[in-house]
Protein backbone atom coordinates (compact mmCIF):
# COMPACT_ATOMS: atom_id res chain seq x y z
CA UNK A 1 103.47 123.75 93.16
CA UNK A 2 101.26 123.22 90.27
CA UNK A 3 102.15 119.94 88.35
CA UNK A 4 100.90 119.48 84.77
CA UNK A 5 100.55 115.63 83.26
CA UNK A 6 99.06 115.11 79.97
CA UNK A 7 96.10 112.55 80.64
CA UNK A 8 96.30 111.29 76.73
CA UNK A 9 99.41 109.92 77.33
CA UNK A 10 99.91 105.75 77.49
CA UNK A 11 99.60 104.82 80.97
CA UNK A 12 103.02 103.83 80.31
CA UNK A 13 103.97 106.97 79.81
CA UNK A 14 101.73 108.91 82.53
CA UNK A 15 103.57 106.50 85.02
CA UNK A 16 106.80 107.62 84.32
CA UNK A 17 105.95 111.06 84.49
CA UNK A 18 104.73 110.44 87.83
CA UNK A 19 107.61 108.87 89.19
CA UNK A 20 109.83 111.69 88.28
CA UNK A 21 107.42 114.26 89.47
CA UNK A 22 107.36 112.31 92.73
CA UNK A 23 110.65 113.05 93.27
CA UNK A 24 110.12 116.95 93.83
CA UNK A 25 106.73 116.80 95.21
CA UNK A 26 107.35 114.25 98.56
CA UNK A 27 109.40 116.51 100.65
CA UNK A 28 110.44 114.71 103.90
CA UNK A 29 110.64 117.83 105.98
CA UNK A 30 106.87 119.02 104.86
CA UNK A 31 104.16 117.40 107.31
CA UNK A 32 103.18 113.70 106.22
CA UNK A 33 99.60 114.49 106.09
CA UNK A 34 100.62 117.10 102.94
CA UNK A 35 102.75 115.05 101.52
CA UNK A 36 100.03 111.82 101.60
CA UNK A 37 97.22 114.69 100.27
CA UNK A 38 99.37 115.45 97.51
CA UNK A 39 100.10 112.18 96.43
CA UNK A 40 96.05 111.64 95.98
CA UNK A 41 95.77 114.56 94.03
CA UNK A 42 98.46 113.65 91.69
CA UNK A 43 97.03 110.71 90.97
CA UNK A 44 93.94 111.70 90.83
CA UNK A 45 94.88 114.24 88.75
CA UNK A 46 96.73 112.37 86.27
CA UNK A 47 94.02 109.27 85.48
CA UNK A 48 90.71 110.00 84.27
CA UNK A 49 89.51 106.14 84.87
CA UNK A 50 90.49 107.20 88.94
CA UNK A 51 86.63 108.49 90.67
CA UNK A 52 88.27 108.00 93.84
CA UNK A 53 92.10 107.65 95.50
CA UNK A 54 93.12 107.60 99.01
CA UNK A 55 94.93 106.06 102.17
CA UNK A 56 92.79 104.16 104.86
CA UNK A 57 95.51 103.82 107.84
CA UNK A 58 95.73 101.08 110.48
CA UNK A 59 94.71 101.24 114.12
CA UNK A 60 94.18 98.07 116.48
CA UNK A 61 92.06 96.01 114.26
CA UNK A 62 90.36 98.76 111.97
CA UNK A 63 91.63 101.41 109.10
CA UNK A 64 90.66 105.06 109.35
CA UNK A 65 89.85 107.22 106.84
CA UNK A 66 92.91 109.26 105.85
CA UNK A 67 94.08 112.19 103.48
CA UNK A 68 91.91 111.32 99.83
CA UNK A 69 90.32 112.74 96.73
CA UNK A 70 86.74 112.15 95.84
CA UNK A 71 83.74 111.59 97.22
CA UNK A 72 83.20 111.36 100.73
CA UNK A 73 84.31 107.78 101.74
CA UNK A 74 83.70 105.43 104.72
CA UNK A 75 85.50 106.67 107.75
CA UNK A 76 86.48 103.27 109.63
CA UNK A 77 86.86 99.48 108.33
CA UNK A 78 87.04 96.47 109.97
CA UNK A 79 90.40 94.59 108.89
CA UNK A 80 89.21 91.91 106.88
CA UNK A 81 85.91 93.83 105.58
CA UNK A 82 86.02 94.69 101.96
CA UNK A 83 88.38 95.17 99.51
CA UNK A 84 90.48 97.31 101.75
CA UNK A 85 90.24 95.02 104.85
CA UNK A 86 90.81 92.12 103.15
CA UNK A 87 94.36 93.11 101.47
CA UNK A 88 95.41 94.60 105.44
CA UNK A 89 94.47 90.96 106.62
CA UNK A 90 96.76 89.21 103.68
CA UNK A 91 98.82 91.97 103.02
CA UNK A 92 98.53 91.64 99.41
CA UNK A 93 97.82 94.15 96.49
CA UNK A 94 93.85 93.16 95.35
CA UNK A 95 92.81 93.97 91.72
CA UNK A 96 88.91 93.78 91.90
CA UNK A 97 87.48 94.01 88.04
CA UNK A 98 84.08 93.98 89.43
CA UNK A 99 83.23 95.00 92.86
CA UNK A 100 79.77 93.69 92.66
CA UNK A 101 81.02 90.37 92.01
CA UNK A 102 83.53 90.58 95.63
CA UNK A 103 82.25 89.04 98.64
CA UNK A 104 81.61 91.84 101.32
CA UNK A 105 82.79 94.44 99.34
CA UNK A 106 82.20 97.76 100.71
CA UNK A 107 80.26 100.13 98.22
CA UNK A 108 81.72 103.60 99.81
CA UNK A 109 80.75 105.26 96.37
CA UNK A 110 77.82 103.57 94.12
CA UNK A 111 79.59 104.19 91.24
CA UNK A 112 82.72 102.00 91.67
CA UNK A 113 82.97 98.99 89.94
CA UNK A 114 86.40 98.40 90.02
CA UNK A 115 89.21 98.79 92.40
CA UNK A 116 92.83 98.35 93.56
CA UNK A 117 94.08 97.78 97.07
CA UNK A 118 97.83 98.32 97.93
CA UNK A 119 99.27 97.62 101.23
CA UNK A 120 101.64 99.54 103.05
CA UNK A 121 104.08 97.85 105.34
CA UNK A 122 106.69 99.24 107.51
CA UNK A 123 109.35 97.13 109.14
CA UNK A 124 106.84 94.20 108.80
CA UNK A 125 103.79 96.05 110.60
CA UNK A 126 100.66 97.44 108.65
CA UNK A 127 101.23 101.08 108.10
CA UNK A 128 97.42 101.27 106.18
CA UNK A 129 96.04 100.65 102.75
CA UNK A 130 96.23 103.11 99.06
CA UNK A 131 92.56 102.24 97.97
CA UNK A 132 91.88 103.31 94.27
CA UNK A 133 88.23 102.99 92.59
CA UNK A 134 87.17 103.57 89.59
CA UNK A 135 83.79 104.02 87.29
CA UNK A 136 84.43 101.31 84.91
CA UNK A 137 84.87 97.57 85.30
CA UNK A 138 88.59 96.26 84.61
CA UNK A 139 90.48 99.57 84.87
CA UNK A 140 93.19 98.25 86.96
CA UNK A 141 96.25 95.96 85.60
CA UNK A 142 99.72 94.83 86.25
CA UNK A 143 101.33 98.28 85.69
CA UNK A 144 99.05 99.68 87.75
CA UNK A 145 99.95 97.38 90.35
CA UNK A 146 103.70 97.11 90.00
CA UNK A 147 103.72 101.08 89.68
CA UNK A 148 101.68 101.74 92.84
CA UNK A 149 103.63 99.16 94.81
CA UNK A 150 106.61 100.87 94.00
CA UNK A 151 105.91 104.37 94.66
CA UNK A 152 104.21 103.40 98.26
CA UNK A 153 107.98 102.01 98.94
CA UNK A 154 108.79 105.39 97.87
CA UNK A 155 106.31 107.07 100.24
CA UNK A 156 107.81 104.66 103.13
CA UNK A 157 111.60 105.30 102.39
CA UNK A 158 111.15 109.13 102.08
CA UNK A 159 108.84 109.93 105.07
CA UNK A 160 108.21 108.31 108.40
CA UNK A 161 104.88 107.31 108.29
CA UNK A 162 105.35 104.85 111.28
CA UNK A 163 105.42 108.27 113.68
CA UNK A 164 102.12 109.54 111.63
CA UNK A 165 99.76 108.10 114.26
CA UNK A 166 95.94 108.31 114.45
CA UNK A 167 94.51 109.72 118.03
């Protein structure tokens, strides 16, 4: 299924278009592990100030790497490392507008500077983490937080991630 989004769009706007295209591209009955990878790749796809987007999901005390787009990433954190760890351990969305200036942070890929953390939590357990970076300080608001909250509900009411387990 090849999904077009124009990139010059408001972010407003590229949003929206996301949200309905979300709709026909998470299909419960494909395999979670598709449905996570295309996620990424939409956004990915559809923000140029995204370098890097992916899901780091929980085991026992650490997050492993899971389906992404970008550069190759660190495969395990400690809950309560980094950006990542730190928003598993409070289970709160983290806006970083300047990695280098967050205690511990984790520099996966040199050329992040900022970054956005987004919990996921099913039926009050830690499911994992949607980690976005990007190239440029600041890049990451409000709407980007309220928007990516809301379509990781969407990702949690359409497929079962609690049965996607790591081995």
């Amino acid at each position: 299924m090849e999904i077009t989004i124009d990139t010059n769009r408001s972010e407003k706007e590229i949003y929206s278009e996301i949200s309905r295209q979300l709709e026909f591209l998470i299909v419960p009955s494909d395999k979670i592990i598709s449905n996570l990878s295309n996620f990424t790749a939409l956004l990915k796809q559809a923000f140029t100030k995204i370098s890097w987007v992916g899901f780091y999901i929980c085991n026992n005390d650490k997050l492993f790497l899971g389906p992404f787009q970008g550069s190759s990433a660190c495969t395990e954190i400690t809950i309560g490392n980094g950006v990542c760890g730190t928003s598993a351990s409070t289970r709160e969305t983290i806006i970083v507008d300047d990695v280098d200036n967050f205690p511990g942070h984790i520099a996966c890929d040199s050329n992040s500077k900022s970054e956005i953390v987004i919990p996921i939590i099913i039926d009050n357990n830690l499911w994992g983490v949607l980690d976005i970076d990007s190239p440029k300080k600041s890049s990451f608001s409000d709407l980007d937080k309220i928007n990516l909250e809301n379509f990781c509900k969407l990702l949690t009411n359409k497929l079962e991630l609690d049965k996607f387990v790591l081995s």
